[in-house]
C-alpha atoms as a PDB file:
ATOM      1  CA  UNK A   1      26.285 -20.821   3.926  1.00  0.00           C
ATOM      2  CA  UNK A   2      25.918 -18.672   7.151  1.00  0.00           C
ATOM      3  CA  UNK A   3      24.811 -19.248  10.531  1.00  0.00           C
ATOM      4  CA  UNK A   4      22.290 -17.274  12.861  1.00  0.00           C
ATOM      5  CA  UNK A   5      22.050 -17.684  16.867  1.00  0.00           C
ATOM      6  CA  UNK A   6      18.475 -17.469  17.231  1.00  0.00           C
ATOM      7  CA  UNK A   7      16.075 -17.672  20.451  1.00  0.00           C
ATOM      8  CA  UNK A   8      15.341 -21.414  19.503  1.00  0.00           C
ATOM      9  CA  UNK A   9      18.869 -22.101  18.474  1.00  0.00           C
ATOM     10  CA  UNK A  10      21.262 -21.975  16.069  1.00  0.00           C
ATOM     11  CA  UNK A  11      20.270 -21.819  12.029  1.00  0.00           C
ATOM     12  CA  UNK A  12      21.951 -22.800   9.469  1.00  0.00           C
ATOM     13  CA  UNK A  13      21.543 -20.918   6.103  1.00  0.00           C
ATOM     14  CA  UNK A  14      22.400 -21.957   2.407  1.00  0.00           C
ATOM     15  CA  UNK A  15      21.304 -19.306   0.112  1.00  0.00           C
ATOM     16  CA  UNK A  16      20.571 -20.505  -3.834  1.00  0.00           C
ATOM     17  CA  UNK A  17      21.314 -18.751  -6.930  1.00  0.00           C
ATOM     18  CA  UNK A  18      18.685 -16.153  -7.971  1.00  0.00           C
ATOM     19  CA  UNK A  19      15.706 -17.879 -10.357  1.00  0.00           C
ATOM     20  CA  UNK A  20      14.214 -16.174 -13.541  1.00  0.00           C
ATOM     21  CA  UNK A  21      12.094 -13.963 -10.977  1.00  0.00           C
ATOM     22  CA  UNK A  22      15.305 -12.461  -9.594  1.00  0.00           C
ATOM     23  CA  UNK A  23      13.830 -14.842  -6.413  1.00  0.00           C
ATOM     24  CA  UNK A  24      16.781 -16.240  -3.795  1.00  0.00           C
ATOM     25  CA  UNK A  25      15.841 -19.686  -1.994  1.00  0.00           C
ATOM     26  CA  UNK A  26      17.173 -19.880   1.437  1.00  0.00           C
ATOM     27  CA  UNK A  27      17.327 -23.528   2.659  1.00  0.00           C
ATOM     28  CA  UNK A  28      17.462 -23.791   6.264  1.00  0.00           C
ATOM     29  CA  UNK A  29      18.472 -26.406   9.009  1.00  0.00           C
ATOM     30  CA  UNK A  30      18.943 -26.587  12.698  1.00  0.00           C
ATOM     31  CA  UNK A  31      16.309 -25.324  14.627  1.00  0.00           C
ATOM     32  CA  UNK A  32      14.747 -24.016  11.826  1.00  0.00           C
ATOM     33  CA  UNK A  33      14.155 -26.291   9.135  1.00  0.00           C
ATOM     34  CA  UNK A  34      12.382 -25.413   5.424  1.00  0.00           C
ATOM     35  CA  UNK A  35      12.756 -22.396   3.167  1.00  0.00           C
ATOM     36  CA  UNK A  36      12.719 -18.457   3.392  1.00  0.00           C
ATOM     37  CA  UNK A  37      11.964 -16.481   0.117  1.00  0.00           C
ATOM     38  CA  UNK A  38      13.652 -13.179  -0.830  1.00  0.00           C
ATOM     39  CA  UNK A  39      12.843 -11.202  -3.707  1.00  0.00           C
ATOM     40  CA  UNK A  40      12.965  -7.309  -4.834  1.00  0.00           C
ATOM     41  CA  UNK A  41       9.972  -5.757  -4.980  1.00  0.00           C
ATOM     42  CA  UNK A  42       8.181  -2.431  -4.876  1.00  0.00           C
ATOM     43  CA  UNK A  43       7.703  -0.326  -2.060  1.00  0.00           C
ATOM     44  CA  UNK A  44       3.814  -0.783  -0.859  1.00  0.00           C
ATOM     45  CA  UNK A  45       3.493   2.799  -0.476  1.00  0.00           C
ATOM     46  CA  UNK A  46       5.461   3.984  -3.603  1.00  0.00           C
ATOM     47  CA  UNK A  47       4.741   1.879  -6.311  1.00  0.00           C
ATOM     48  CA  UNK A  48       7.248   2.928  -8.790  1.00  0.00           C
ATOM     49  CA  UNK A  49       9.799   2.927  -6.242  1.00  0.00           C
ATOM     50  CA  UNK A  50      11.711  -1.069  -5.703  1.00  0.00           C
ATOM     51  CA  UNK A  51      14.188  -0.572  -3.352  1.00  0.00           C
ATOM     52  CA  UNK A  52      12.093  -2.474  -0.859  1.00  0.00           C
ATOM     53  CA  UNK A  53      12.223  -6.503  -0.581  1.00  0.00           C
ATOM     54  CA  UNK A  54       9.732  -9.509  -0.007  1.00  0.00           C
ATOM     55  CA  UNK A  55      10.647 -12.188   2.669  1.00  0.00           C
ATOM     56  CA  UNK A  56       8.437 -14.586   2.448  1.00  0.00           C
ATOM     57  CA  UNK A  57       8.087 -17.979   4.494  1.00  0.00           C
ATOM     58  CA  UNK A  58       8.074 -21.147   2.196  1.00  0.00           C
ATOM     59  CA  UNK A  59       6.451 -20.143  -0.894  1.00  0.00           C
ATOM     60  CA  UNK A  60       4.163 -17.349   0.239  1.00  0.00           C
ATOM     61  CA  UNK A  61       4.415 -14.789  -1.988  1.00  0.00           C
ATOM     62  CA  UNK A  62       1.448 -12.299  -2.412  1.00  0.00           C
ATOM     63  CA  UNK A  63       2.726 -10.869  -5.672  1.00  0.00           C
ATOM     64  CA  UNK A  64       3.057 -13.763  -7.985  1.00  0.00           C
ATOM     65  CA  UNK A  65       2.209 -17.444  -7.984  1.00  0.00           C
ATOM     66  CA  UNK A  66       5.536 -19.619  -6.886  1.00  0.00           C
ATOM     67  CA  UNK A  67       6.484 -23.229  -6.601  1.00  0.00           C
ATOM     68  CA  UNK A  68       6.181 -25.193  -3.510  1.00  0.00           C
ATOM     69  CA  UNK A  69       8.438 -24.687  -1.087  1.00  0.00           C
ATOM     70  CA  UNK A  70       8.554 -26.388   1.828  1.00  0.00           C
ATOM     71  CA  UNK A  71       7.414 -24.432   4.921  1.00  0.00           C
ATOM     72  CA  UNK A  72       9.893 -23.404   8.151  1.00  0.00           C
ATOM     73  CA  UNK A  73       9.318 -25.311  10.518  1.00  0.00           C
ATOM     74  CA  UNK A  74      10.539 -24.993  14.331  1.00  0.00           C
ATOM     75  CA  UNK A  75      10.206 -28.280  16.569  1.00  0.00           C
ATOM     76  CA  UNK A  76       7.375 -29.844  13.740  1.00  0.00           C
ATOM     77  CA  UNK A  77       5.063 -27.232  13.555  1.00  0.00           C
ATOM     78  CA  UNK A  78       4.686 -25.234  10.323  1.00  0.00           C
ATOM     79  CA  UNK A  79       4.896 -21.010   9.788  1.00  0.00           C
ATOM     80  CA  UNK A  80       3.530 -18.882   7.112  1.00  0.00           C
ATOM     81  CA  UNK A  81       4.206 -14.989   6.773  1.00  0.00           C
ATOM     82  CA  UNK A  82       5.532 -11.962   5.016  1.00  0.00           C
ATOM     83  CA  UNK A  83       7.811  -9.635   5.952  1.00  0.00           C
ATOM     84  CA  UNK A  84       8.702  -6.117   3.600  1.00  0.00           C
ATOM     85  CA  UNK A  85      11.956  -4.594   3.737  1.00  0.00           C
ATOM     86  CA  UNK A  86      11.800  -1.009   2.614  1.00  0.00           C
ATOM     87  CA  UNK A  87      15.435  -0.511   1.728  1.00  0.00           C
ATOM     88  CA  UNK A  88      15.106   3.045   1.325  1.00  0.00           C
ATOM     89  CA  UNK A  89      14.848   3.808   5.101  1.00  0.00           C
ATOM     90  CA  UNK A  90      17.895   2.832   7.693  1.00  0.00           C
ATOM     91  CA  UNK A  91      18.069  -0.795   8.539  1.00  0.00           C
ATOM     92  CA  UNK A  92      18.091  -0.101  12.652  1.00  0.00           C
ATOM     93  CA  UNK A  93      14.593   1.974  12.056  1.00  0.00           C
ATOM     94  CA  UNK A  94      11.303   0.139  13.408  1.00  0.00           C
ATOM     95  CA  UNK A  95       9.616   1.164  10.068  1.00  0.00           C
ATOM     96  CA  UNK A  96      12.509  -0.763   7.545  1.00  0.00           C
ATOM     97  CA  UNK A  97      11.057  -4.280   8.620  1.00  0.00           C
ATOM     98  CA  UNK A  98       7.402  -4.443   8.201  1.00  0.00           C
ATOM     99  CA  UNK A  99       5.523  -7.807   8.705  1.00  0.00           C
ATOM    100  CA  UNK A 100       2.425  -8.558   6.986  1.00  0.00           C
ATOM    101  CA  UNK A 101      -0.944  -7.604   8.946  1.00  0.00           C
ATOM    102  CA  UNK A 102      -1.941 -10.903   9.405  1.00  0.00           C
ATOM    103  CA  UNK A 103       1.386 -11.860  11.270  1.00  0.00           C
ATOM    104  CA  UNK A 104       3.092 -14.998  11.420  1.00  0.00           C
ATOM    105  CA  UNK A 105       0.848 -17.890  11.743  1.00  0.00           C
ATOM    106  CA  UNK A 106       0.883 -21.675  11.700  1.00  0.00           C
ATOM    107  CA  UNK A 107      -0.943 -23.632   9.353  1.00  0.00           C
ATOM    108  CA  UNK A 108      -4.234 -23.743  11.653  1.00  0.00           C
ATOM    109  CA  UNK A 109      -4.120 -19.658  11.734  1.00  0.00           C
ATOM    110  CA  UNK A 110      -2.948 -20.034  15.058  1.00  0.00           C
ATOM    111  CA  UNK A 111      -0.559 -16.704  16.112  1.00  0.00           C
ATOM    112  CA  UNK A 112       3.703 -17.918  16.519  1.00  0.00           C
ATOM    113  CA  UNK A 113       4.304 -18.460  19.963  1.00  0.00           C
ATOM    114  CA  UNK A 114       6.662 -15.564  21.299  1.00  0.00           C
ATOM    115  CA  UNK A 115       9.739 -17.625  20.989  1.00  0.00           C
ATOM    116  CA  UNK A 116       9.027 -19.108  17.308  1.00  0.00           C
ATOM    117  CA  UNK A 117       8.074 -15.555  16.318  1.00  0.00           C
ATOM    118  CA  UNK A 118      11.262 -13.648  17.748  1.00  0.00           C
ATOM    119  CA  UNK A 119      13.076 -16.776  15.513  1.00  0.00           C
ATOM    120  CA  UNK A 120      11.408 -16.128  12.422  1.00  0.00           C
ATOM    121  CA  UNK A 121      11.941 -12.716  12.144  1.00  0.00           C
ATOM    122  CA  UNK A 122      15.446 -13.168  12.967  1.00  0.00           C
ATOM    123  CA  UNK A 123      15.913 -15.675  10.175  1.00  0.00           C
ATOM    124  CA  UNK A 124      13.994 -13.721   7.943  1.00  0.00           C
ATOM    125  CA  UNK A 125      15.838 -10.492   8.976  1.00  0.00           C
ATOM    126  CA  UNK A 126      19.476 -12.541   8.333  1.00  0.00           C
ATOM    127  CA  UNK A 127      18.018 -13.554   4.865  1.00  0.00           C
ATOM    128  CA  UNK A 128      17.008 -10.391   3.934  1.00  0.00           C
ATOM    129  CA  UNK A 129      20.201  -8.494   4.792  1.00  0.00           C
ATOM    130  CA  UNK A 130      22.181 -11.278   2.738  1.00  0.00           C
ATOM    131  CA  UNK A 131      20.090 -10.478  -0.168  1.00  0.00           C
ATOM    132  CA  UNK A 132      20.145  -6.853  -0.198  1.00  0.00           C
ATOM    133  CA  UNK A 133      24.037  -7.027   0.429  1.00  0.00           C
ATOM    134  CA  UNK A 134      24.240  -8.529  -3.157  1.00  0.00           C
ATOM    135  CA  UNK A 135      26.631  -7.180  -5.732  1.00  0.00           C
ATOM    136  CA  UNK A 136      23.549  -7.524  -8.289  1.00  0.00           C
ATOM    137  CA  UNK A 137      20.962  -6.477  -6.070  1.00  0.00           C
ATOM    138  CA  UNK A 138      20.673  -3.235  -8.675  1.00  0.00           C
ATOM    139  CA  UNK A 139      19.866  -5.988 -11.854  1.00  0.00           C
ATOM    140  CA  UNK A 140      17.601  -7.445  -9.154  1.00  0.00           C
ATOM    141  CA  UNK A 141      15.312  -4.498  -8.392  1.00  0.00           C
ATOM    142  CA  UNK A 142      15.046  -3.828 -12.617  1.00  0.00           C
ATOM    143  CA  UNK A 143      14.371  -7.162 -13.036  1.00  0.00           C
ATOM    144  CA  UNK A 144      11.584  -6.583 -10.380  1.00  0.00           C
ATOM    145  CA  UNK A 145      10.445  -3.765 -11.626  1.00  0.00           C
ATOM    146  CA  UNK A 146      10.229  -5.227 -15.386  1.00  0.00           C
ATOM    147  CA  UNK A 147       7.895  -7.635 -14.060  1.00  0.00           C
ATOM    148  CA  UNK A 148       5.743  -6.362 -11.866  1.00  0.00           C
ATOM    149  CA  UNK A 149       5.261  -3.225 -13.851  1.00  0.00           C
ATOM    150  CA  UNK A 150       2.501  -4.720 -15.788  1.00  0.00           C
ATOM    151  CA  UNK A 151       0.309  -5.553 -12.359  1.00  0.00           C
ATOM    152  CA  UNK A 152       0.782  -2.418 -10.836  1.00  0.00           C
ATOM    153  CA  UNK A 153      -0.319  -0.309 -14.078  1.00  0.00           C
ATOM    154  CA  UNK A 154      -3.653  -2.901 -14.166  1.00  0.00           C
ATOM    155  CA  UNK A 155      -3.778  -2.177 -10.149  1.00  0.00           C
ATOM    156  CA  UNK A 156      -3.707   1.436 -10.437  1.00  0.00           C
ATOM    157  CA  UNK A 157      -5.813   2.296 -13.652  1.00  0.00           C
ATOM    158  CA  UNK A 158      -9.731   1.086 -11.766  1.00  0.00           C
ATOM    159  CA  UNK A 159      -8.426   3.382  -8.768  1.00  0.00           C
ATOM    160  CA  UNK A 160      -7.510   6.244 -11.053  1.00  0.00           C
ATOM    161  CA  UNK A 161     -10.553   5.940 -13.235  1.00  0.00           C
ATOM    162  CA  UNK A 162     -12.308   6.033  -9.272  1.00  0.00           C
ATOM    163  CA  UNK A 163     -10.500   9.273  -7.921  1.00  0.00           C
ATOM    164  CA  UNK A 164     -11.334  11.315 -11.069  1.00  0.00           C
ATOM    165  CA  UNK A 165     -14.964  10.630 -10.382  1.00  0.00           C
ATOM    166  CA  UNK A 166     -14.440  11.386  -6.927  1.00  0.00           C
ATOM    167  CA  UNK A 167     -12.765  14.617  -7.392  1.00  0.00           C
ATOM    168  CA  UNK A 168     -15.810  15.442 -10.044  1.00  0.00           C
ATOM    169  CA  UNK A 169     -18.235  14.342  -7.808  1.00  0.00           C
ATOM    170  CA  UNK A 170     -16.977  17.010  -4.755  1.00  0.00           C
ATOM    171  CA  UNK A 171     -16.402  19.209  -7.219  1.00  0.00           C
ATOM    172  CA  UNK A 172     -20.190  19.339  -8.332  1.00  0.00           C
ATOM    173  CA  UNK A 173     -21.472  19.534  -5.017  1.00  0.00           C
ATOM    174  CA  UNK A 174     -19.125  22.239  -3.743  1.00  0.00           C
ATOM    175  CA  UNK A 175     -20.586  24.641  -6.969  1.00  0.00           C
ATOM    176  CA  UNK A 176     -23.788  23.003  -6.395  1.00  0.00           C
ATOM    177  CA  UNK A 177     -23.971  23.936  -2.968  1.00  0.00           C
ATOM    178  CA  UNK A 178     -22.149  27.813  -3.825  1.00  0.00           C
ATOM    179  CA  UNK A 179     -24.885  28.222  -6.184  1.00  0.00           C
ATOM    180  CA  UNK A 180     -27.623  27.317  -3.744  1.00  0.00           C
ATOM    181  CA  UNK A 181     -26.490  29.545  -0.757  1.00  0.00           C
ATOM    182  CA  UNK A 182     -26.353  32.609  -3.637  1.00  0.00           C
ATOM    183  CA  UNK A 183     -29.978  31.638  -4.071  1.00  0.00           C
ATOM    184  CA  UNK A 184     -30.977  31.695  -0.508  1.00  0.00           C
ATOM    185  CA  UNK A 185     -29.170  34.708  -0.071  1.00  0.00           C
ATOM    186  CA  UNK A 186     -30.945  35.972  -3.149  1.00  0.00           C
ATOM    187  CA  UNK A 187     -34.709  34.474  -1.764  1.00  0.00           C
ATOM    188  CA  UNK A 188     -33.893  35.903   1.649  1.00  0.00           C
ATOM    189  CA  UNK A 189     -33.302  39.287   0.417  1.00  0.00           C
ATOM    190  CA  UNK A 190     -36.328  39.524  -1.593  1.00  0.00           C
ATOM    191  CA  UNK A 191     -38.562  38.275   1.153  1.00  0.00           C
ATOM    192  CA  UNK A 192     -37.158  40.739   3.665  1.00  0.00           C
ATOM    193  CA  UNK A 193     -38.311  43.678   1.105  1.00  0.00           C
ATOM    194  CA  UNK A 194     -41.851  42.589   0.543  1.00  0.00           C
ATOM    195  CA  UNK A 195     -42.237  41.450   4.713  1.00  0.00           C
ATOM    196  CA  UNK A 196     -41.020  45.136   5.124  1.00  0.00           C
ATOM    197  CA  UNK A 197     -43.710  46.591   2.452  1.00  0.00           C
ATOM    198  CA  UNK A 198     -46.402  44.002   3.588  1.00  0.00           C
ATOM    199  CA  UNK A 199     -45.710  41.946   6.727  1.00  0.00           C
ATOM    200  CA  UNK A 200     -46.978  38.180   7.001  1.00  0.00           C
ATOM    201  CA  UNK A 201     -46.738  35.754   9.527  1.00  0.00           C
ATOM    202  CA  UNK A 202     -45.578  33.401   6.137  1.00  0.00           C
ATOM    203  CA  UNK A 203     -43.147  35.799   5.626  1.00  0.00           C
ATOM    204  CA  UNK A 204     -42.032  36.013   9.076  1.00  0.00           C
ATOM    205  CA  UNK A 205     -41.447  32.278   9.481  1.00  0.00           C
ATOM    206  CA  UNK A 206     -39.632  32.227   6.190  1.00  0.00           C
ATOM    207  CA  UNK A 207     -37.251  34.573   7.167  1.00  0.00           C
ATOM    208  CA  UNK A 208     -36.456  33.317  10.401  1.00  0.00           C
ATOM    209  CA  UNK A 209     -33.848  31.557  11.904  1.00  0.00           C
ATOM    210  CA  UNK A 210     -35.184  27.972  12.439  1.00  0.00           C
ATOM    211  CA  UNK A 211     -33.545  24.528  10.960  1.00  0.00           C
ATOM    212  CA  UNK A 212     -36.083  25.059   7.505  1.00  0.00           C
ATOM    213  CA  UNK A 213     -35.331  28.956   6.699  1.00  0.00           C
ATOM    214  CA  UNK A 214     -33.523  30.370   4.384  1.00  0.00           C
ATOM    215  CA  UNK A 215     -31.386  31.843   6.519  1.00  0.00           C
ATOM    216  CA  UNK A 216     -30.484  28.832   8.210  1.00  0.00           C
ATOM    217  CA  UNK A 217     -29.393  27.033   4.105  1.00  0.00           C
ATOM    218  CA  UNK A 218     -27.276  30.152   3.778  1.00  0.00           C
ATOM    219  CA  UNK A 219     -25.376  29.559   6.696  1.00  0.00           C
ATOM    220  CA  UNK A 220     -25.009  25.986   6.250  1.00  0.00           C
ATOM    221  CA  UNK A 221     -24.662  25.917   2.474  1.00  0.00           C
ATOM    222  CA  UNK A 222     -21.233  27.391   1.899  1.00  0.00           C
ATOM    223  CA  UNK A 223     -19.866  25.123   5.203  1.00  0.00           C
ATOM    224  CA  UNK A 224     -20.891  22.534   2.634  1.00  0.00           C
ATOM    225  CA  UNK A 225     -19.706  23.612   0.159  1.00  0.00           C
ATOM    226  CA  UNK A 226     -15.559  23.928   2.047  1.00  0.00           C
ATOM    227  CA  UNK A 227     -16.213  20.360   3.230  1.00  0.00           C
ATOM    228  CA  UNK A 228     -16.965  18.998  -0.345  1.00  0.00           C
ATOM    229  CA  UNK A 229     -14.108  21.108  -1.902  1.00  0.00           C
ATOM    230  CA  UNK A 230     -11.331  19.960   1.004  1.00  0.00           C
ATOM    231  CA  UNK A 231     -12.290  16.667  -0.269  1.00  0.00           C
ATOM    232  CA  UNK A 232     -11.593  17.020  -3.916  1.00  0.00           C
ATOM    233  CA  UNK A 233      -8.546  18.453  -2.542  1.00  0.00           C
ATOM    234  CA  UNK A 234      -7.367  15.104  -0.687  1.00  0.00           C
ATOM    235  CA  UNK A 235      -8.584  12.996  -3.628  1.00  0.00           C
ATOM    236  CA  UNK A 236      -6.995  15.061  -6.102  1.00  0.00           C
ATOM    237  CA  UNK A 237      -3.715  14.283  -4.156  1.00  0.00           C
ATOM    238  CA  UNK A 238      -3.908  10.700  -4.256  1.00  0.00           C
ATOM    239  CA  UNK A 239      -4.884  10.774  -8.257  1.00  0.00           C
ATOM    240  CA  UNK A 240      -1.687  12.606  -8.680  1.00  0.00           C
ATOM    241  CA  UNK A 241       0.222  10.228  -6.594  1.00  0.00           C
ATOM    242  CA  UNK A 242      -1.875   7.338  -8.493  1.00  0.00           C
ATOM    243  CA  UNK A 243      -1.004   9.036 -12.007  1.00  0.00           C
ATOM    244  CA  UNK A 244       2.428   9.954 -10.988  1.00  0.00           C
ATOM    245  CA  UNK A 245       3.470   6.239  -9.892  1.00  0.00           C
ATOM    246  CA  UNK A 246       1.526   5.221 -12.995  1.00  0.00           C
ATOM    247  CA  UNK A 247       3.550   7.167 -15.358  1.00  0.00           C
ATOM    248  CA  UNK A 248       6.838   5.880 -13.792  1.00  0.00           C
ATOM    249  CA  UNK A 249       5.345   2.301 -14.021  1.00  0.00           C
ATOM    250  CA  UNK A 250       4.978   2.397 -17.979  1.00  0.00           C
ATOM    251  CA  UNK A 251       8.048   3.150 -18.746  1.00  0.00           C
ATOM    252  CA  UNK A 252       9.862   0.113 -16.955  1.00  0.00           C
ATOM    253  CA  UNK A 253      12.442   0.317 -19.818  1.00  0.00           C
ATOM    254  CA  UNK A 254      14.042  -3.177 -21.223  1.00  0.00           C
ATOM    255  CA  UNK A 255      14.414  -7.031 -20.155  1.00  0.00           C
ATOM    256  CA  UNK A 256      17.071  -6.967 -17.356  1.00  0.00           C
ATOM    257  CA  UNK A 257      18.569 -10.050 -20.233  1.00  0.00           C
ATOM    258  CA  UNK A 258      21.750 -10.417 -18.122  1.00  0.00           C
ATOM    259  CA  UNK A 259      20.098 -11.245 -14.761  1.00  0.00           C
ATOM    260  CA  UNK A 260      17.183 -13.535 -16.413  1.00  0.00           C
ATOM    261  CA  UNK A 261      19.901 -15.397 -18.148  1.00  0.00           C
ATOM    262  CA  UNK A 262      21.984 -15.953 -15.773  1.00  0.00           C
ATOM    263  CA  UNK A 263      19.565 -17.041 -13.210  1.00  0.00           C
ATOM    264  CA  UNK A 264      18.072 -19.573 -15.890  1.00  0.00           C
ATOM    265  CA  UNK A 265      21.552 -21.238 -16.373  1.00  0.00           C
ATOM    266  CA  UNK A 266      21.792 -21.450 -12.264  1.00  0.00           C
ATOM    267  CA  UNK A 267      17.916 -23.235 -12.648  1.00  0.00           C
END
């Protein structure tokens, strides 16, 4: 058990033994009474990477389905959130502690009142620095990473499968739009020799510089043409981020045994 001064007054905090999920129950009582839930997870913007953690409020929990917990609660009224960790960056950096984009709200989707919310994310702050303080913490993260391997791979196959059209899509149009400036070019030319041989007013208005001429698609074209090819550019980034994570994610290597039997005997 450990205590935390908080803006609504003091906390009192009994952490539990880790269950099969490599999940840590903190019960709390004070001015804060209900449960905070801690466990490893990945990092939302590297996949393959789990040095980050979850802290949820009660039993809210994004990433897999848990059992009822009851909610924190500060002078009767109830709190739901999420807050990340990302263990990988400094603890006293603004970007370490991330809370969910829909905040922390009470159970009519009201926003925390200033004071409730500086006293949640201090309790949820304490709980998360206990957890990643723990001498298993390493089991932990494989543990996370055995499970939630599975997701992730059925996550990111539908958006790899969508950035290898995408990068074939931009890819067609960029040669599709090479190939009709060349033509243009090509057309332009050819008119210019026969209005010079036989002059036409057709011929003059196809060779002149207004929004439907040939000269105007040849100019245009190949601006195209760097627009659609900077874009297979940026997608083909992300697919190799996508493939790269996925690659990582498949090979999520054995059963952390140890941890899941220990945490069974503690259940």
């Amino acid at each position: 058990m450990f205590s935390l001064a908080t803006a609504s007054g003091p906390v009192r905090i009994v952490p539990a033994e880790p269950d099969p999920s490599g999940a840590v129950r903190y019960a709390l009582t004070g001015a804060v009474k209900g449960t905070v839930h801690v466990v490893a997870s990945h990092n939302p913007r590297q996949w393959d990477d789990f040095r980050a953690l979850r802290i949820s409020l009660g039993s809210e929990n994004g990433m897999r389905v848990m059992p009822a917990e009851p909610l924190p609660r500060i002078r009767g009224r109830a709190y739901t959130g999420v807050m990340t960790r990302i263990l990988s960056e400094p603890a006293d950096q603004p970007d370490s502690w991330r809370v969910s984009p829909s905040g922390l709200r009470d159970l009519f989707d009201r926003d925390a009142p200033p004071q409730a919310a500086a006293t949640l994310h201090a309790v949820m702050r304490a709980c998360g620095e206990h957890y990643a303080a723990r001498d298993d913490l390493p089991d932990l993260q494989s543990l996370a990473r055995w499970l939630e391997a599975p997701m992730l791979c059925g996550w990111l196959e539908p958006m790899i499968s969508t950035a290898r059209a995408h990068v074939a899509r931009y890819q067609r149009d960029e040669l599709q739009h090479r190939q009709d400036a060349r033509q243009c070019v090509r057309a332009w030319w050819l008119l210019a020799r026969l209005g010079a041989a036989q002059p036409s007013p057709l011929l003059a208005y196809l060779l002149g510089g207004h929004r439907d001429s040939l000269a105007h698609r040849a100019s245009y074209l190949p601006r195209w043409a760097e627009i659609s090819a900077t874009g297979a550019a940026d997608v083909q980034r992300r697919l190799t981020h996508f493939m790269s994570e996925y690659e990582q994610l498949r090979h999520r290597g054995r059963t952390p045994l140890r941890v899941v039997r220990a945490a069974q005997c503690a259940s």
